[in-house]
C-alpha atoms as a PDB file:
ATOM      1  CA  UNK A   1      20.274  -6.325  -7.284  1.00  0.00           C
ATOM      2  CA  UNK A   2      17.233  -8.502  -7.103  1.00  0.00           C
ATOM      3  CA  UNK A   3      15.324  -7.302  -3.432  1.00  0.00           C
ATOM      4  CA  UNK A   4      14.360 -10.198  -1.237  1.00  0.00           C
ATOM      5  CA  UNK A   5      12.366 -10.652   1.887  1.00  0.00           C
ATOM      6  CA  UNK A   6      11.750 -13.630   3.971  1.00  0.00           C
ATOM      7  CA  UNK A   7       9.505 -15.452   6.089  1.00  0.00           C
ATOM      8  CA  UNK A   8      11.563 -16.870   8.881  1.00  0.00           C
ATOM      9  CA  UNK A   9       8.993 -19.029  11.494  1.00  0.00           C
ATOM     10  CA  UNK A  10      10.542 -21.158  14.474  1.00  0.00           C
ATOM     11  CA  UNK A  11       8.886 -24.797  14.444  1.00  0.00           C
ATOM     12  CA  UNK A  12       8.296 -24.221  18.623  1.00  0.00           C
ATOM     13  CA  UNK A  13       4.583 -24.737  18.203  1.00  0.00           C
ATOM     14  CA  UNK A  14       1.438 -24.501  15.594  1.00  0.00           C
ATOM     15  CA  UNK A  15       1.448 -21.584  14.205  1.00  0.00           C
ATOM     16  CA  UNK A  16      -1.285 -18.966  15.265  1.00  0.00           C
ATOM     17  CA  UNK A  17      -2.671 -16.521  13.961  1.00  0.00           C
ATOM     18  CA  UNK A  18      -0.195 -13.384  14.623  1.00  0.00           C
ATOM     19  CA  UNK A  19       2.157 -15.587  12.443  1.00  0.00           C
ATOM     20  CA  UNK A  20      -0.132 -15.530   9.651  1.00  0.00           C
ATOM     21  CA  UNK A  21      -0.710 -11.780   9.980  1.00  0.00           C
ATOM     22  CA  UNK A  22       2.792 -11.295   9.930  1.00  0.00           C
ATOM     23  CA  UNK A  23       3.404 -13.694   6.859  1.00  0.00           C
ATOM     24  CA  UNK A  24       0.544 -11.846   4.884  1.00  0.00           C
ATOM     25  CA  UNK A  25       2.105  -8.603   5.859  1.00  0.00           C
ATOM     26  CA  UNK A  26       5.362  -9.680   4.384  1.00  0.00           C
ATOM     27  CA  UNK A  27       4.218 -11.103   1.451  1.00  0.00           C
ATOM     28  CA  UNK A  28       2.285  -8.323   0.515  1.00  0.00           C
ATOM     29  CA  UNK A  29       5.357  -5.924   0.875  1.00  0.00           C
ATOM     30  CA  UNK A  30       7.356  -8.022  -0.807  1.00  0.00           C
ATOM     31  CA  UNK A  31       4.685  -7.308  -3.551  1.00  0.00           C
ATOM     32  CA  UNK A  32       4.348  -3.767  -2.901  1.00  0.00           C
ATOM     33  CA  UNK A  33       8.102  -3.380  -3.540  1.00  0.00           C
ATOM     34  CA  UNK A  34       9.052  -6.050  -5.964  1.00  0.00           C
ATOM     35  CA  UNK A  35      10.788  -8.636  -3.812  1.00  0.00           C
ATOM     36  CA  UNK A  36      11.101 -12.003  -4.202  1.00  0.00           C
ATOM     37  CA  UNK A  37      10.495 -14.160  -1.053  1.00  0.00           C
ATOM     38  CA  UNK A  38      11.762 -16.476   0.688  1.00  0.00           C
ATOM     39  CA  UNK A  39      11.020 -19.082   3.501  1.00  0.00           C
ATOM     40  CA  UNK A  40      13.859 -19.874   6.092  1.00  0.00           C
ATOM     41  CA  UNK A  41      12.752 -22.320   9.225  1.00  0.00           C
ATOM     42  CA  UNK A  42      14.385 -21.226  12.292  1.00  0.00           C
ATOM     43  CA  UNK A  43      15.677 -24.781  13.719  1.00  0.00           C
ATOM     44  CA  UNK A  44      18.474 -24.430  15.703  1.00  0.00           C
ATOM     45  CA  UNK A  45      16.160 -24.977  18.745  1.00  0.00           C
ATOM     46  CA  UNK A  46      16.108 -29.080  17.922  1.00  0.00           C
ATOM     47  CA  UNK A  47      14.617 -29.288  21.815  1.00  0.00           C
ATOM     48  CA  UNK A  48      11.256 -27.646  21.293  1.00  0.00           C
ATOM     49  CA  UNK A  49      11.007 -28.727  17.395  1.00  0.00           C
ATOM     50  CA  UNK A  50       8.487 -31.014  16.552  1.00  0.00           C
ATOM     51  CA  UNK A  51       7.627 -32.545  13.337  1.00  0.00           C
ATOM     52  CA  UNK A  52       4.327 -31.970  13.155  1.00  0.00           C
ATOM     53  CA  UNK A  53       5.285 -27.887  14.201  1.00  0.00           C
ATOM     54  CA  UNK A  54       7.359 -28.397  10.753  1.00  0.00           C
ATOM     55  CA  UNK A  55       4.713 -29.691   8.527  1.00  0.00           C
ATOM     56  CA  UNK A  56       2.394 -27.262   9.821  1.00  0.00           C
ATOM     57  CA  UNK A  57       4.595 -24.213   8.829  1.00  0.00           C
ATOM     58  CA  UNK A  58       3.921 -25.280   4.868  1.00  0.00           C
ATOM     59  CA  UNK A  59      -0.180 -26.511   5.682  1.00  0.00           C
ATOM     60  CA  UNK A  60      -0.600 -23.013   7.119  1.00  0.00           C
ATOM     61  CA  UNK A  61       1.137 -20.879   4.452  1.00  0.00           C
ATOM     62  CA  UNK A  62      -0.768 -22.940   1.832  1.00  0.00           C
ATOM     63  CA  UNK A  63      -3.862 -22.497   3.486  1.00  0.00           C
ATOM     64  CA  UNK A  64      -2.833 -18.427   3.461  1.00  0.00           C
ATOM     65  CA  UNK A  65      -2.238 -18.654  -0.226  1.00  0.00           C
ATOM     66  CA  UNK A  66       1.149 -17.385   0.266  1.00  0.00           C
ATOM     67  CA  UNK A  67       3.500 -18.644  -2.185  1.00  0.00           C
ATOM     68  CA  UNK A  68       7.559 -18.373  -2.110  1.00  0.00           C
ATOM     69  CA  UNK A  69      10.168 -17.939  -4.389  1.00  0.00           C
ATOM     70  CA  UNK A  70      13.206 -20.004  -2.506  1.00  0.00           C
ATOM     71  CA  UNK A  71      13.602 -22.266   0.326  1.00  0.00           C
ATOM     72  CA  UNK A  72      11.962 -25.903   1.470  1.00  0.00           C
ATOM     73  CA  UNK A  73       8.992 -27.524  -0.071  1.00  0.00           C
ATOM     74  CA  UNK A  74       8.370 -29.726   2.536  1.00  0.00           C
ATOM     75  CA  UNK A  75       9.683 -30.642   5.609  1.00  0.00           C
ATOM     76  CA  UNK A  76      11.734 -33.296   3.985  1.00  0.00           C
ATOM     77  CA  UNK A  77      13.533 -30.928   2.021  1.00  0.00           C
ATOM     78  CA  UNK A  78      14.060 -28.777   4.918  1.00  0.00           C
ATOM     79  CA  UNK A  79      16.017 -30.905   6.199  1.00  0.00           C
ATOM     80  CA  UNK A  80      18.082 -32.179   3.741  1.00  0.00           C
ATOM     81  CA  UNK A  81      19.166 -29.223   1.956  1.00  0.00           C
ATOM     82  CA  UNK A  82      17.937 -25.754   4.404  1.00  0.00           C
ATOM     83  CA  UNK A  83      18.079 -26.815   8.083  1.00  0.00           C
ATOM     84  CA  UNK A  84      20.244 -24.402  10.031  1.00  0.00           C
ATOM     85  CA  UNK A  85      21.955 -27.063  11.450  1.00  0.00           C
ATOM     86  CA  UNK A  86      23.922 -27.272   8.191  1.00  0.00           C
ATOM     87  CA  UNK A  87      25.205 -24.046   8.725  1.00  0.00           C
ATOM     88  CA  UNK A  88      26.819 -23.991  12.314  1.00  0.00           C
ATOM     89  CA  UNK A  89      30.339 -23.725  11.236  1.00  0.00           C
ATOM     90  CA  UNK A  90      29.223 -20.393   9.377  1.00  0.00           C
ATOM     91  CA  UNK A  91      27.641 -18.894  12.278  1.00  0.00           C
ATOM     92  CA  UNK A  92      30.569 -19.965  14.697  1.00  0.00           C
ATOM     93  CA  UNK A  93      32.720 -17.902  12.055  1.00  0.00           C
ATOM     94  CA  UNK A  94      31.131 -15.063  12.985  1.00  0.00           C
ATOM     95  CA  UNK A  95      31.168 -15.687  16.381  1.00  0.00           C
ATOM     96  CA  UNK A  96      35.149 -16.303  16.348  1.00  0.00           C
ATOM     97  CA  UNK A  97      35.445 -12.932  14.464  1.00  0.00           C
ATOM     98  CA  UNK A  98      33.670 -11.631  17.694  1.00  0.00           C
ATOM     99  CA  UNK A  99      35.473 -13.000  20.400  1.00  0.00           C
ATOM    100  CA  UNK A 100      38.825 -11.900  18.327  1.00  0.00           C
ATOM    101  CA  UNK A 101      37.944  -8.421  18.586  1.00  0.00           C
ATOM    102  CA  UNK A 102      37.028  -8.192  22.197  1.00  0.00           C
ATOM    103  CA  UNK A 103      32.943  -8.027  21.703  1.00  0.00           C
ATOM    104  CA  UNK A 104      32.127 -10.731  23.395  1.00  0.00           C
ATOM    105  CA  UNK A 105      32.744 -12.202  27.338  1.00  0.00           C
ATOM    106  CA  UNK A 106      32.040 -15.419  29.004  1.00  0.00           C
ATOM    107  CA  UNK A 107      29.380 -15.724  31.633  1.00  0.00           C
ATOM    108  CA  UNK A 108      28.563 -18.517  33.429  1.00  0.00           C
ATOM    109  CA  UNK A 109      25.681 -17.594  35.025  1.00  0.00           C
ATOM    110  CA  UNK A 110      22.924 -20.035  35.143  1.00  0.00           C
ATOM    111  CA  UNK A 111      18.690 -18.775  34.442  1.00  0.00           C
ATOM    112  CA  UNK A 112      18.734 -19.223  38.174  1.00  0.00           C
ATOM    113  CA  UNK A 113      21.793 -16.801  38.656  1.00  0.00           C
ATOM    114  CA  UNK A 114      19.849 -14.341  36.696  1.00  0.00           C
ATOM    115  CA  UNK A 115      16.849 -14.208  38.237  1.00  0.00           C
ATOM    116  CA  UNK A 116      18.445 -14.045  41.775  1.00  0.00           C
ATOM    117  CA  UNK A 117      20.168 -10.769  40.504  1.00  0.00           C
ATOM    118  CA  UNK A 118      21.991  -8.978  37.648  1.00  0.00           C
ATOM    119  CA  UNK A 119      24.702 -10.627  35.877  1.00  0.00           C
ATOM    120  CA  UNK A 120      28.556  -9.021  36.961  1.00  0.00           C
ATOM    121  CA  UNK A 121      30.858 -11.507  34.014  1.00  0.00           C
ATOM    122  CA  UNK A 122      31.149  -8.425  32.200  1.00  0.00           C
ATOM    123  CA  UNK A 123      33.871  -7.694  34.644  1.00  0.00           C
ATOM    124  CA  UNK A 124      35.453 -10.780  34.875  1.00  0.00           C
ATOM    125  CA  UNK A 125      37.517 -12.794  32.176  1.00  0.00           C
ATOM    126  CA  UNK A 126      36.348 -16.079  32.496  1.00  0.00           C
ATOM    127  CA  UNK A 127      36.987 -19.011  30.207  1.00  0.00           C
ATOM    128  CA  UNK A 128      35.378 -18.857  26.773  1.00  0.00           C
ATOM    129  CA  UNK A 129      36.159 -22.332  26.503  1.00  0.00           C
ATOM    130  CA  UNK A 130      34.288 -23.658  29.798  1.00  0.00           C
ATOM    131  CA  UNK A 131      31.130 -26.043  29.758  1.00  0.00           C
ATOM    132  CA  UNK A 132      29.128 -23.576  31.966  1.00  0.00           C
ATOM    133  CA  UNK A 133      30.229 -20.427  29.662  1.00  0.00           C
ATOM    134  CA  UNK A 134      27.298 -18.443  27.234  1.00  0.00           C
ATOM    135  CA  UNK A 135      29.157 -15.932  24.918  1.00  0.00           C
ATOM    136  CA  UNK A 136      27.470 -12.578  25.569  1.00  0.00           C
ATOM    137  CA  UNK A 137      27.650  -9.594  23.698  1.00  0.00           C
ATOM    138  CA  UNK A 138      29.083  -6.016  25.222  1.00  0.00           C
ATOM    139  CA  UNK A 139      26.425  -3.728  24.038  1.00  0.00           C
ATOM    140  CA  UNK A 140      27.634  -0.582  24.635  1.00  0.00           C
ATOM    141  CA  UNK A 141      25.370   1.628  26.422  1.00  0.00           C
ATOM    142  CA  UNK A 142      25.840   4.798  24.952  1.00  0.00           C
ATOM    143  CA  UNK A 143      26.141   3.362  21.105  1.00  0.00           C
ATOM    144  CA  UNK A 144      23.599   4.033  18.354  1.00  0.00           C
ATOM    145  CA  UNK A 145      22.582   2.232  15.230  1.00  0.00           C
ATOM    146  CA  UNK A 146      20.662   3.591  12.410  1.00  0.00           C
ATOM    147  CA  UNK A 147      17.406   2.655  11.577  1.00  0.00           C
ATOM    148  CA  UNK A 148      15.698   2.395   7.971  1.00  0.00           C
ATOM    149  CA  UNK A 149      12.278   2.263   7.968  1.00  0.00           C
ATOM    150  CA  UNK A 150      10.035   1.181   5.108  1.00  0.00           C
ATOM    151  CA  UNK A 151       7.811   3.685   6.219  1.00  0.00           C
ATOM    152  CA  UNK A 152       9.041   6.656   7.651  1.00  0.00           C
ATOM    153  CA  UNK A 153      12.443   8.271   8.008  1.00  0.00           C
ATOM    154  CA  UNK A 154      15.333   7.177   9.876  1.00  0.00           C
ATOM    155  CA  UNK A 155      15.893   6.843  13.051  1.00  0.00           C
ATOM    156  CA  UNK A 156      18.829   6.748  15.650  1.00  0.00           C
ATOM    157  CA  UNK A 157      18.198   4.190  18.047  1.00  0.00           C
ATOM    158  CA  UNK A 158      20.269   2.659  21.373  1.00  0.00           C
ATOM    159  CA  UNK A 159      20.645  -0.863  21.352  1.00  0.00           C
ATOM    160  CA  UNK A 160      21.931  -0.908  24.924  1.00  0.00           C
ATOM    161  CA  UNK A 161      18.631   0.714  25.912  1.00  0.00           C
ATOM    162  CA  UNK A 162      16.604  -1.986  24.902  1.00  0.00           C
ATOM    163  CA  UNK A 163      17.930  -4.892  25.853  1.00  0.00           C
ATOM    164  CA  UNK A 164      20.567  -6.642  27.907  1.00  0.00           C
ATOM    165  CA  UNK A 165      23.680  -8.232  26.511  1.00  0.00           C
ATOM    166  CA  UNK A 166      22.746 -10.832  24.690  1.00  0.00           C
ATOM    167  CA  UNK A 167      23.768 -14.511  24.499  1.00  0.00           C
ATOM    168  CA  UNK A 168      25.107 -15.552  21.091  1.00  0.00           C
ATOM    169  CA  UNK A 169      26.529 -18.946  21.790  1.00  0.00           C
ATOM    170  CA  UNK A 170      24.652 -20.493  24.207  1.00  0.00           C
ATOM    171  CA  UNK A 171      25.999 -23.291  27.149  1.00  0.00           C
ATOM    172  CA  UNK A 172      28.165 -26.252  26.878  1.00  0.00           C
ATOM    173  CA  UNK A 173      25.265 -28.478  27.595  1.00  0.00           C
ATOM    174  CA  UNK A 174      23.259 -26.878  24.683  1.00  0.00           C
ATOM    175  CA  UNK A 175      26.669 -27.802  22.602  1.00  0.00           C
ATOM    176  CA  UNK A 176      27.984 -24.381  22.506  1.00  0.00           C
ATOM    177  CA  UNK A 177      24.941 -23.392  19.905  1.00  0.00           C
ATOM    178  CA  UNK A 178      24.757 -19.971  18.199  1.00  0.00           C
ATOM    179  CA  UNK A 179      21.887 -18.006  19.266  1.00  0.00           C
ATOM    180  CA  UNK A 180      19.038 -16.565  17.447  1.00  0.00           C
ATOM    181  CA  UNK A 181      20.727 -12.746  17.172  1.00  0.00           C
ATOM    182  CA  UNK A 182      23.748 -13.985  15.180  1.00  0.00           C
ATOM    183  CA  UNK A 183      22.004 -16.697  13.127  1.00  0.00           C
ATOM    184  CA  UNK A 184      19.510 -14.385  12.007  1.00  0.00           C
ATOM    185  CA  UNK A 185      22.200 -11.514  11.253  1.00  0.00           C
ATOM    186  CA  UNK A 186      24.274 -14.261   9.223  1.00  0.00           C
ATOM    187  CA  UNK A 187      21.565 -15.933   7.125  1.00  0.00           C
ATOM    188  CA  UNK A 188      20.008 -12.199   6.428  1.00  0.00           C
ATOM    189  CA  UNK A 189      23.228 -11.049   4.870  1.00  0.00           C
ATOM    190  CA  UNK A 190      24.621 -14.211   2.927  1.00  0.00           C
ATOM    191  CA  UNK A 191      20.829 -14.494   1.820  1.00  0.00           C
ATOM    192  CA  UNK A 192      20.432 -11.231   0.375  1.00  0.00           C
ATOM    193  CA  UNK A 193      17.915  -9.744   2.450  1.00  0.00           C
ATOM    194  CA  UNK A 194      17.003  -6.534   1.581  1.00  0.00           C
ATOM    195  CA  UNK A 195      13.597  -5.990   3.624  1.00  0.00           C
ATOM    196  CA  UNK A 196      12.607  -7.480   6.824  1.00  0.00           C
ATOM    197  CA  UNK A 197       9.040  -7.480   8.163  1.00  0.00           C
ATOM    198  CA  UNK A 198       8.816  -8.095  12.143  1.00  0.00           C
ATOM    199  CA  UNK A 199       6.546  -7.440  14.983  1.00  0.00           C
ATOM    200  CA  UNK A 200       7.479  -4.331  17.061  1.00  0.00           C
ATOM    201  CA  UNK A 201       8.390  -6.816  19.837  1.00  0.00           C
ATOM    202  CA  UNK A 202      11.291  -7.630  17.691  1.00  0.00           C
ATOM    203  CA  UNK A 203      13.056  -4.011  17.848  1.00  0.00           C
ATOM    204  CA  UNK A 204      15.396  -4.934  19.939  1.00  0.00           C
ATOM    205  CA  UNK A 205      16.562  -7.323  17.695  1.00  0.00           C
ATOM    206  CA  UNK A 206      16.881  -5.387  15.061  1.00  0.00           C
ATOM    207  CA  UNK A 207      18.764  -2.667  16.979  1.00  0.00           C
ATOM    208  CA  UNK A 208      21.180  -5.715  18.409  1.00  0.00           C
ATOM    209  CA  UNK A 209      21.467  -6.779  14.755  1.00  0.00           C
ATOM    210  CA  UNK A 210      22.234  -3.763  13.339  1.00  0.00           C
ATOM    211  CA  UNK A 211      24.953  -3.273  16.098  1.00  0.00           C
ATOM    212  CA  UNK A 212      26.370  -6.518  15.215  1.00  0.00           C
ATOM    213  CA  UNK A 213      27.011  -6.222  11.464  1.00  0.00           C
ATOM    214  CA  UNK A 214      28.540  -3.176  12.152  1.00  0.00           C
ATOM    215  CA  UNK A 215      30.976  -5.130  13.843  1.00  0.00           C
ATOM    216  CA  UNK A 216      31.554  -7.676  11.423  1.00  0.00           C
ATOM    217  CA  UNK A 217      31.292  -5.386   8.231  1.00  0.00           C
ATOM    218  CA  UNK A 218      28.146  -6.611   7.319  1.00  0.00           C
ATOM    219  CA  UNK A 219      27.379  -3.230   5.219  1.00  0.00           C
ATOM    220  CA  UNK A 220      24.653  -4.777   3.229  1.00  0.00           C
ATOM    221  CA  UNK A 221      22.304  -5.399   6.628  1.00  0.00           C
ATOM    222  CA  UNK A 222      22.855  -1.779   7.025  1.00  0.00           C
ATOM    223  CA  UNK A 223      20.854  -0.926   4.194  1.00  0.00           C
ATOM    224  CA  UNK A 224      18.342  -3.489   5.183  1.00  0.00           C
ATOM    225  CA  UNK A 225      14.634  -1.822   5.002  1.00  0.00           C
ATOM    226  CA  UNK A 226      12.389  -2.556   8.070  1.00  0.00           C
ATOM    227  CA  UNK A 227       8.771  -2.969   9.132  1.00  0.00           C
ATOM    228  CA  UNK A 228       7.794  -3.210  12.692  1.00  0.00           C
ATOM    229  CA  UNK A 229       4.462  -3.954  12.904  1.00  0.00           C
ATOM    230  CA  UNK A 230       1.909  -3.731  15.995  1.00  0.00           C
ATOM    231  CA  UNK A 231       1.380  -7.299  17.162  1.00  0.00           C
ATOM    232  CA  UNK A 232      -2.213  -9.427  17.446  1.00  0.00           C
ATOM    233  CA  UNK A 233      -3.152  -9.331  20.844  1.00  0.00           C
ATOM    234  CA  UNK A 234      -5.715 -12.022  22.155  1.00  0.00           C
ATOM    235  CA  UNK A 235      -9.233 -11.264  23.609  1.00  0.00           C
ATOM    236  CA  UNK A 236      -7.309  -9.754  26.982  1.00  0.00           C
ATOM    237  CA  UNK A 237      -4.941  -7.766  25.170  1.00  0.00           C
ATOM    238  CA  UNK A 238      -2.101 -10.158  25.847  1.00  0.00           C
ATOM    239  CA  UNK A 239       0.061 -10.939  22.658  1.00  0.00           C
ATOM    240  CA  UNK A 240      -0.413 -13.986  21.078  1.00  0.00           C
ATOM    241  CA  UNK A 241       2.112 -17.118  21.679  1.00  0.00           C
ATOM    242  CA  UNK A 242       2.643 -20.102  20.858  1.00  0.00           C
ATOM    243  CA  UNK A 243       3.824 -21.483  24.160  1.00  0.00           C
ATOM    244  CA  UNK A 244       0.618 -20.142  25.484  1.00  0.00           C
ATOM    245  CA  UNK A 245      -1.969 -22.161  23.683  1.00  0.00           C
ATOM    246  CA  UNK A 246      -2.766 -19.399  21.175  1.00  0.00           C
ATOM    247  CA  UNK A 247      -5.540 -20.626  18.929  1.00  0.00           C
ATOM    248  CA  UNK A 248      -3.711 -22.534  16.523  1.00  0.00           C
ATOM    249  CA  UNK A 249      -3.938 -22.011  12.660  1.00  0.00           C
ATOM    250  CA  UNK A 250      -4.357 -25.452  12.087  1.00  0.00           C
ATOM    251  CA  UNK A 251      -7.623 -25.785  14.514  1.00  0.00           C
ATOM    252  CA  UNK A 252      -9.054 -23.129  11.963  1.00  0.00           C
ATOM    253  CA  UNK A 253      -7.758 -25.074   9.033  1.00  0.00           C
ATOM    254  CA  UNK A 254      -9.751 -28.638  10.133  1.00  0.00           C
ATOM    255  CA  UNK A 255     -12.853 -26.491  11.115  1.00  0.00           C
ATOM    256  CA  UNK A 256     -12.953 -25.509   7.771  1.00  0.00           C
ATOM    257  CA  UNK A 257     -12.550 -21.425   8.255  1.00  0.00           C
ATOM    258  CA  UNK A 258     -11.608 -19.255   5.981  1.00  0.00           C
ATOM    259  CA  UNK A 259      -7.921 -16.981   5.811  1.00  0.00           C
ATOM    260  CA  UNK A 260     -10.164 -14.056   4.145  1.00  0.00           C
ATOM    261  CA  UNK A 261     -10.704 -12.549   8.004  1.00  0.00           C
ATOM    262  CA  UNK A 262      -6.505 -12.832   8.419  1.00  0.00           C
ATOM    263  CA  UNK A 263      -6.293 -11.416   5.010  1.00  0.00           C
ATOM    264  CA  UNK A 264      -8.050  -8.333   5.565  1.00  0.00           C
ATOM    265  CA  UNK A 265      -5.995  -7.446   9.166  1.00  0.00           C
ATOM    266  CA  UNK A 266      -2.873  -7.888   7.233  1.00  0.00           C
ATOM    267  CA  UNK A 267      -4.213  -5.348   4.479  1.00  0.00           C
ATOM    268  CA  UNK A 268      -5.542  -3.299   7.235  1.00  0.00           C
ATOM    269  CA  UNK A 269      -2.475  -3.508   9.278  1.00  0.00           C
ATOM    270  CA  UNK A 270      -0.573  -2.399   5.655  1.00  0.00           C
ATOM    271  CA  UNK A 271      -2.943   0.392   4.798  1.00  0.00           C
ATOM    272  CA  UNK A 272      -1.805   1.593   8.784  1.00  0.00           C
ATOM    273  CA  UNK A 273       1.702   1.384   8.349  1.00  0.00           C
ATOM    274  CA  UNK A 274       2.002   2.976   5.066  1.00  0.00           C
ATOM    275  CA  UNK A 275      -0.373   5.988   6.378  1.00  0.00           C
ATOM    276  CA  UNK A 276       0.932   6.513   9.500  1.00  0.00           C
ATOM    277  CA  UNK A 277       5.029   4.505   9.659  1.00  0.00           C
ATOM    278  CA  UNK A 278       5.925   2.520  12.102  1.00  0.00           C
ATOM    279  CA  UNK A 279       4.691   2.703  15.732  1.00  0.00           C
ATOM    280  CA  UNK A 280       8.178   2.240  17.674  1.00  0.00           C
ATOM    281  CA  UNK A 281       7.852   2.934  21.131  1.00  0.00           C
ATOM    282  CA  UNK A 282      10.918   4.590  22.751  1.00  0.00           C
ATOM    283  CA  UNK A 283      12.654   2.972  25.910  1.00  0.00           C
END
């Protein structure tokens, strides 16, 4: 079987330059172990998408030299033929699958509930069907998942120690949209994933992800290879975002500066992780 990577940016703001770092990273593994890559756009978020955040997902990998194997050309074609949004019915599969097996509850607890105090649905059995319900997952707190680094050796990690239950199918209002953890999961597996390059913030993903497709039978995410990488931090120390204002990739672009500097981190970074294996913190 042919291994494959991917590239998977959401189009929430211009791209800075921890994204590049990671997409050098990732194309250099994919390299290193002879994977083919590919790009996915992560726009099930239509609120915060932009066109211009589209368009500069392709300037900026261009402007990296990173090349791809599958996926859009342009933002046209994105859209067309790759959006997520073509592929809600196949996420809400999972979901159903989910639900049918007891994994998930309702909540209907509002970002305001939340932040008043810690959500008690788990407890309760309310309507799956109800405009105000999110479909959370039950994590289980004493469960385990197993990890397979790229680097290192395995690892036996608690997904209910690093995060909260999740929401996989967001509010009524949002139109009952699958979340990020199941989207990812689903377009990993029917995609062919075999390797998976994120920053260390992104553990608890993983962990949640793993979790998942051992619900659904997902055996081939199980097998999945992972890199965690440290994150860029900006001149405080504070990790780079998007929503912040990070410096943007395409300010660099029109003032005519060079990737080579991004290049050389991501080898760096590469060099690190091979030497050393990932740097996962434990909860």
């Amino acid at each position: 079987m042919t291994p494959w990577t991917r590239i998977a940016p959401t189009p929430s703001g211009f791209l800075h330059a921890g994204n590049a770092v990671n997409f050098l990273l990732t194309a250099a593994i994919a390299e290193r172990v002879g994977a083919r890559l590919r790009l996915r756009i992560d726009d099930r978020d239509a609120e915060r998408m932009r066109p211009a955040f589209v368009d500069d997902i392709f300037a900026s990998l261009r402007w990296l030299g990173v090349a791809w194997h599958d996926g859009p050309r342009d933002r046209h074609d994105h859209e067309r033929r790759f959006s997520q949004h073509l592929r809600i019915t196949r996420y809400q599969e999972a979901l159903d699958v989910l639900k049918e097996q007891g994994d998930l509850y309702a909540c209907g607890c509002s970002r305001a509930d939340l932040k008043r105090g810690a959500c008690a649905c788990r407890m309760k059995s309310l309507d799956f069907r109800a405009p105000e319900s999110a479909w959370r997952l039950r994590l289980p707190a004493d469960g385990l998942v197993r990890l397979l680094p790229l680097f290192g050796t395995e690892r036996w990690l608690s997904p209910g120690m690093h995060m909260v239950d999740p929401v996989l199918r967001q509010r009524g209002e949002l139109g009952g949209r699958p979340a990020y953890q199941i989207a990812s999961l689903v377009d990993d597996v029917d995609q062919g994933v075999t390797h998976i390059v994120r920053g260390v913030d992104l553990l608890p993903s993983t962990l949640c992800q793993l979790h998942l497709a051992e619900r659904l039978g997902l055996d081939a995410f199980l097998r999945v290879r992972f890199v965690h990488h440290p994150l860029i931090a900006d001149a405080n120390g504070a990790k780079l975002s998007k929503s912040e204002g990070a410096e943007a990739l395409k300010s660099m672009r029109e003032a005519g500066r060079s990737p080579d500097a991004l290049r050389d981190k991501a080898q760096r970074m590469l060099r690190d992780l091979e030497a050393e294996g990932d740097q996962i913190p434990t909860p």
